[in-house]
N, C-alpha and C. Protein backbone atom coordinates (compact mmCIF):
# COMPACT_ATOMS: atom_id res chain seq x y z
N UNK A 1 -27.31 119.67 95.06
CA UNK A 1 -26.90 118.86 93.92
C UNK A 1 -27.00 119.70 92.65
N UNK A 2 -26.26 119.59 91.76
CA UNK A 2 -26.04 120.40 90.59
C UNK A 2 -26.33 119.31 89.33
N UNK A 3 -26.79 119.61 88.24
CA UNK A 3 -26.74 118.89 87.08
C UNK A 3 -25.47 118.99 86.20
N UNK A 4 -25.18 117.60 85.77
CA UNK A 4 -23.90 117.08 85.51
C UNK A 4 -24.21 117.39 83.80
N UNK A 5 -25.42 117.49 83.32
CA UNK A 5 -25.49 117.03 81.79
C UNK A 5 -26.21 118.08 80.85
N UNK A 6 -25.87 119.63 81.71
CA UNK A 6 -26.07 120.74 81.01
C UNK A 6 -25.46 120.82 79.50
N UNK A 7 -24.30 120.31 79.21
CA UNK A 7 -24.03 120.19 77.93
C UNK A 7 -24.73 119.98 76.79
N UNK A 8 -25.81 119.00 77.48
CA UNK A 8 -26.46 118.56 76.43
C UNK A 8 -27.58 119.46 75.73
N UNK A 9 -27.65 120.77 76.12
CA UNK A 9 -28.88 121.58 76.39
C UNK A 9 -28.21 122.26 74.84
N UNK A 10 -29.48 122.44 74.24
CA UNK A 10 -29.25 123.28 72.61
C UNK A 10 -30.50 123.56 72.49
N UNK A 11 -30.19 124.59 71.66
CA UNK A 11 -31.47 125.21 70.80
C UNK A 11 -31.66 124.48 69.98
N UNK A 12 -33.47 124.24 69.55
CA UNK A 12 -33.75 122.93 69.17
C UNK A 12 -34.93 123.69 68.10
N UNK A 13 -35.63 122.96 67.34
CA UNK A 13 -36.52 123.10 66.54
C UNK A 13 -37.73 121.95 67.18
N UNK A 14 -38.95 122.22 67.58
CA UNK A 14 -40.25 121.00 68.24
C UNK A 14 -40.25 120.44 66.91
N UNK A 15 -40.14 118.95 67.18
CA UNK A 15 -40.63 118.08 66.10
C UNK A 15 -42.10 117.92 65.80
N UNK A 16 -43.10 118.62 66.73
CA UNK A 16 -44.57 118.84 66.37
C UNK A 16 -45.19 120.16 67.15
N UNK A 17 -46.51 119.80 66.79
CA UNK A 17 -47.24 121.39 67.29
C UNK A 17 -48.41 120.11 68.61
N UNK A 18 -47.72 119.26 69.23
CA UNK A 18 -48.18 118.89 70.29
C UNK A 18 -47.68 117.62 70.52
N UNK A 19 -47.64 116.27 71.51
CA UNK A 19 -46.73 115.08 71.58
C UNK A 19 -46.97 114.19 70.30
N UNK A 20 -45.63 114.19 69.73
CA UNK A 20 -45.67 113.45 68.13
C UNK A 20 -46.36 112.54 68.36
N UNK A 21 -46.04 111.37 69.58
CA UNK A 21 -46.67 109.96 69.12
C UNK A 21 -48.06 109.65 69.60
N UNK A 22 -48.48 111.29 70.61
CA UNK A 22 -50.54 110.85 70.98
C UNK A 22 -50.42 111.45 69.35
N UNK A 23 -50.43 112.35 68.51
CA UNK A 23 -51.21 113.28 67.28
C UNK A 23 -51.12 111.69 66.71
N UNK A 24 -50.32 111.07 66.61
CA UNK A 24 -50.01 109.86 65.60
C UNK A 24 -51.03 109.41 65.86
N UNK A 25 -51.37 108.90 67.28
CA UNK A 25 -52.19 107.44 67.92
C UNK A 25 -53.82 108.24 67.85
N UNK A 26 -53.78 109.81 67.99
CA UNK A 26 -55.35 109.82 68.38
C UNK A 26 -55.35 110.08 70.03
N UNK A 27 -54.29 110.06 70.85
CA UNK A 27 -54.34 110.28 71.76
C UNK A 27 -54.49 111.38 72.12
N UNK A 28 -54.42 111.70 73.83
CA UNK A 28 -54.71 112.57 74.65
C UNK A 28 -53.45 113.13 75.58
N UNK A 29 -53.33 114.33 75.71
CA UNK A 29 -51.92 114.56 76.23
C UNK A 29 -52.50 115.27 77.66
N UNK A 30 -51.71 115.58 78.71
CA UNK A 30 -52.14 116.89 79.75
C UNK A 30 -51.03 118.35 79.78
N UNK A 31 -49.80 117.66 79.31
CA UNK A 31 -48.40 118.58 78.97
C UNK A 31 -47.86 118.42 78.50
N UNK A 32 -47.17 119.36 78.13
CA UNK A 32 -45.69 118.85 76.60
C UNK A 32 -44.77 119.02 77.30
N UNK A 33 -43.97 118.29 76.79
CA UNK A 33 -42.44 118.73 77.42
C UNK A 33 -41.68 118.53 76.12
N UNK A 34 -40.40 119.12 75.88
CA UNK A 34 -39.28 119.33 74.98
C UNK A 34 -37.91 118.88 75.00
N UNK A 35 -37.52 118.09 74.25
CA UNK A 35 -36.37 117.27 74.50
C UNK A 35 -35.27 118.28 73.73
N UNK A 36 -34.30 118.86 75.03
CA UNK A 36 -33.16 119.98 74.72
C UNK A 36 -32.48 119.10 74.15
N UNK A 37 -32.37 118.08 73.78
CA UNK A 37 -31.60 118.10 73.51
C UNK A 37 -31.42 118.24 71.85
N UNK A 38 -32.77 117.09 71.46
CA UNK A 38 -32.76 117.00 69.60
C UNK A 38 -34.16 117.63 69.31
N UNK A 39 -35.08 117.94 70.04
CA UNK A 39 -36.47 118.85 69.65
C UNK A 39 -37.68 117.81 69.71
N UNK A 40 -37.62 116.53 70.20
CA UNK A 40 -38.69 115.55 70.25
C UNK A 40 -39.37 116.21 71.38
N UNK A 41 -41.08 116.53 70.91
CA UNK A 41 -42.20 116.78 71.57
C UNK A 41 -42.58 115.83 72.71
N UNK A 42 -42.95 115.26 73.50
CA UNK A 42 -43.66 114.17 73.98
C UNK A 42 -44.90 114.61 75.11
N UNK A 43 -45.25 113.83 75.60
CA UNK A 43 -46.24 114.47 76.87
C UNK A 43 -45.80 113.73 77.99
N UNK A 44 -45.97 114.79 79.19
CA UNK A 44 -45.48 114.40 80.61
C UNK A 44 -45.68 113.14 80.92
N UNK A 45 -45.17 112.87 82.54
CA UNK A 45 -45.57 112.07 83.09
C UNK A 45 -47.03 111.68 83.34
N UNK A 46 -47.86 112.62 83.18
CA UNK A 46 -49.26 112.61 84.14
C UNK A 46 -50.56 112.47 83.33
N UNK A 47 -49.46 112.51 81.67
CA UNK A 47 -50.58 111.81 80.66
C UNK A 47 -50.60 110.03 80.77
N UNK A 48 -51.72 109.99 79.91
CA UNK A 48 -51.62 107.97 79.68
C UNK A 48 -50.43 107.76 79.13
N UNK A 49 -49.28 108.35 77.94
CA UNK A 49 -48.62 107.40 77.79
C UNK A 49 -47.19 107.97 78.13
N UNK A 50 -47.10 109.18 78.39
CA UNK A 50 -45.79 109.39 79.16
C UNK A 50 -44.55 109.47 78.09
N UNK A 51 -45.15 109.89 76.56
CA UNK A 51 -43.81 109.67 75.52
C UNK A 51 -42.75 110.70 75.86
N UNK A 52 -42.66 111.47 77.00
CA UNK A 52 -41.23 112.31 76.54
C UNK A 52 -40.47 111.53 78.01
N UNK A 53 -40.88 110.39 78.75
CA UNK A 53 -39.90 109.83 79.48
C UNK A 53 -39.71 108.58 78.36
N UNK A 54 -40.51 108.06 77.80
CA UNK A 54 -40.23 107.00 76.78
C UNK A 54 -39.37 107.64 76.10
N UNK A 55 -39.34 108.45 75.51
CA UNK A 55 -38.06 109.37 74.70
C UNK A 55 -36.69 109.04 75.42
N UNK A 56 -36.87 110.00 76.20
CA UNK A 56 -35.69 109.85 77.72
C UNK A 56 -34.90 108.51 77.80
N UNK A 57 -35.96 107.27 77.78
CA UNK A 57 -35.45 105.91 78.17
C UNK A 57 -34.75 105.28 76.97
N UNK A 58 -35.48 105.63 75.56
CA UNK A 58 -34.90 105.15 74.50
C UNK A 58 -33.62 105.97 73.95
N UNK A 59 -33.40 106.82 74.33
CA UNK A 59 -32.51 107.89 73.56
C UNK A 59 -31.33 108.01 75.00
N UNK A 60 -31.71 108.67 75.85
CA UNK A 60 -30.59 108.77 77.13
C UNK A 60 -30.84 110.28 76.95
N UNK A 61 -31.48 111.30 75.94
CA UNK A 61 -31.36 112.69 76.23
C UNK A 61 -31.99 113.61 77.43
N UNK A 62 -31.26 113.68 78.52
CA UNK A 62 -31.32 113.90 80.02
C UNK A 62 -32.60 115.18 80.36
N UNK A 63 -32.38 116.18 79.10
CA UNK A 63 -32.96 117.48 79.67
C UNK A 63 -34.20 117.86 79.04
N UNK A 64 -35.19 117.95 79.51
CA UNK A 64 -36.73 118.59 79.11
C UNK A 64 -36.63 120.11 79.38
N UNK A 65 -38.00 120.57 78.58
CA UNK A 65 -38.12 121.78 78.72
C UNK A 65 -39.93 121.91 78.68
N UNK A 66 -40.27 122.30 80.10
CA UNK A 66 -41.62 122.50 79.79
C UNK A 66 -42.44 123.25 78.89
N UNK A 67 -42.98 122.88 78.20
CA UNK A 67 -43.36 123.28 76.90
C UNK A 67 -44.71 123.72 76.79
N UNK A 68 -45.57 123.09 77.65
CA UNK A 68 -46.83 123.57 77.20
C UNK A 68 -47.97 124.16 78.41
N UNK A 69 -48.20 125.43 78.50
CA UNK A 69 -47.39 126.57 77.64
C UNK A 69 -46.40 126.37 77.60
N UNK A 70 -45.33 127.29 77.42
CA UNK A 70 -44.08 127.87 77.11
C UNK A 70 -44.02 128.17 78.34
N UNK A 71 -42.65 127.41 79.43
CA UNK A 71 -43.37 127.32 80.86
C UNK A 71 -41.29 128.10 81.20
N UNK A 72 -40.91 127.49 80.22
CA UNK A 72 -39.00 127.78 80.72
C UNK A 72 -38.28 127.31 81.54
N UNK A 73 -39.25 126.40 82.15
CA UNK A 73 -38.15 125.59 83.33
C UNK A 73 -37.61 124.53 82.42
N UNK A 74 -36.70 124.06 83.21
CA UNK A 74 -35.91 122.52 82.77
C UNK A 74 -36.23 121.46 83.78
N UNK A 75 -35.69 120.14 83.19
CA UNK A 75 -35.64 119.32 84.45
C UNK A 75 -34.70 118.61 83.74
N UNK A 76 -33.95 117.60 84.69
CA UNK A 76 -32.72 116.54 84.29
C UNK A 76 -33.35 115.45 84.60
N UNK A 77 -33.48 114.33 83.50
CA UNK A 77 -34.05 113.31 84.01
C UNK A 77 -33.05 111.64 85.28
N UNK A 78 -31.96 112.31 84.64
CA UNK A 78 -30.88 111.35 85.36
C UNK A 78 -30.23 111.88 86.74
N UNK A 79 -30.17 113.46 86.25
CA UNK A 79 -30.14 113.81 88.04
C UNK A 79 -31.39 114.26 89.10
N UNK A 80 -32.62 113.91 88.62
CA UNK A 80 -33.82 114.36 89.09
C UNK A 80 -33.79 115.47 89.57
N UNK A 81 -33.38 116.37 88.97
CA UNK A 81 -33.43 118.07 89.50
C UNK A 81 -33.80 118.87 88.37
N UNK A 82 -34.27 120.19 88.79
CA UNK A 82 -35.02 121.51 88.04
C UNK A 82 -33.89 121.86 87.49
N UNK A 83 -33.13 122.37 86.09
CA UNK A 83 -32.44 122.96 85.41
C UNK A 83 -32.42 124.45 85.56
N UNK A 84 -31.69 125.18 85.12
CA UNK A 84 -31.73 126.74 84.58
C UNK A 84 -31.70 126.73 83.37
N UNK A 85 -32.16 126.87 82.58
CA UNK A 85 -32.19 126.86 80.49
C UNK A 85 -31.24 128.47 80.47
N UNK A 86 -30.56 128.39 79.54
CA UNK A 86 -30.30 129.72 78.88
C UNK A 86 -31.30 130.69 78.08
N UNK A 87 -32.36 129.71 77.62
CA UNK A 87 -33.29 130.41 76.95
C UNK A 87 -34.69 129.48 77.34
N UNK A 88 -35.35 130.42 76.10
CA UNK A 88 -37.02 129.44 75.98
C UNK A 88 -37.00 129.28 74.77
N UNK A 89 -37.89 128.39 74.12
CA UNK A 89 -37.96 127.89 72.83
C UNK A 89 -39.22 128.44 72.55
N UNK A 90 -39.37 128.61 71.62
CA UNK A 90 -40.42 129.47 71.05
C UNK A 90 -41.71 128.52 70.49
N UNK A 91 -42.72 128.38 70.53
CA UNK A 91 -43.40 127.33 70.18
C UNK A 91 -43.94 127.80 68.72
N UNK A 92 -43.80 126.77 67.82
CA UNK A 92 -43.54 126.45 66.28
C UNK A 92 -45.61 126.75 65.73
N UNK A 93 -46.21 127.60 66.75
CA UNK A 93 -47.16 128.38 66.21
C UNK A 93 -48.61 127.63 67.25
N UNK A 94 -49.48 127.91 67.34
CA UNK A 94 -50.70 127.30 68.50
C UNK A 94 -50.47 125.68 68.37
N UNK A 95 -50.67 125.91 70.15
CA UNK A 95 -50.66 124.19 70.54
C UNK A 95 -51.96 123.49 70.89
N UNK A 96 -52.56 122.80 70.15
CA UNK A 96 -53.89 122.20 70.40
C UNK A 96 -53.74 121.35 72.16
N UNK A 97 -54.83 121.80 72.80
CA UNK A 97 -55.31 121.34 74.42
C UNK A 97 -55.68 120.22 74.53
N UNK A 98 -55.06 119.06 75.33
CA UNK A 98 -56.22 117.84 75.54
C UNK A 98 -56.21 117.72 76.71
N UNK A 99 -57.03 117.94 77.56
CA UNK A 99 -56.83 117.63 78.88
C UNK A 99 -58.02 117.82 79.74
């Protein structure tokens, strides 16, 4: 199976230096992931609140980029498959750990 929604993949600017809406809440993250498409931070699945699939669900933007570290894979959230990125995104300076 191939991903249908590579298009959507751009060089992006991180909207934070870890998941915007735990720094907001006080929360706790375990991974970042990176939304290729507009630069929204969030944290994985495997944290408590899961904001970069909440992203995903509210927005429809298909493609992550593992982020924390600076990991370079992709994933498609609508075709449930691993991406190829053209690049890596550079992280916008140290990422504070919660995990």
């Amino acid at each position: 199976m191939t991903c249908t929604h590579t298009a959507t993949i751009h060089e992006v600017t991180p909207s934070a230096k870890g998941c915007e809406e735990c720094l907001k809440i006080g929360s706790e993250w375990v991974h970042l992931r990176l939304c290729r498409e507009c630069g929204h931070v969030g944290c994985c699945d495997q944290s408590p609140h899961r904001h970069a699939r909440a992203h995903f669900n509210a927005t429809r933007h298909p493609i992550i980029e593992g982020y924390d570290p600076p990991e370079g894979w992709g994933w498609c959230y609508i075709d449930d498959i691993e991406v190829e990125l053209p690049d890596q995104t550079p992280q916008i300076g140290p990422i504070p750990r919660f995990y």
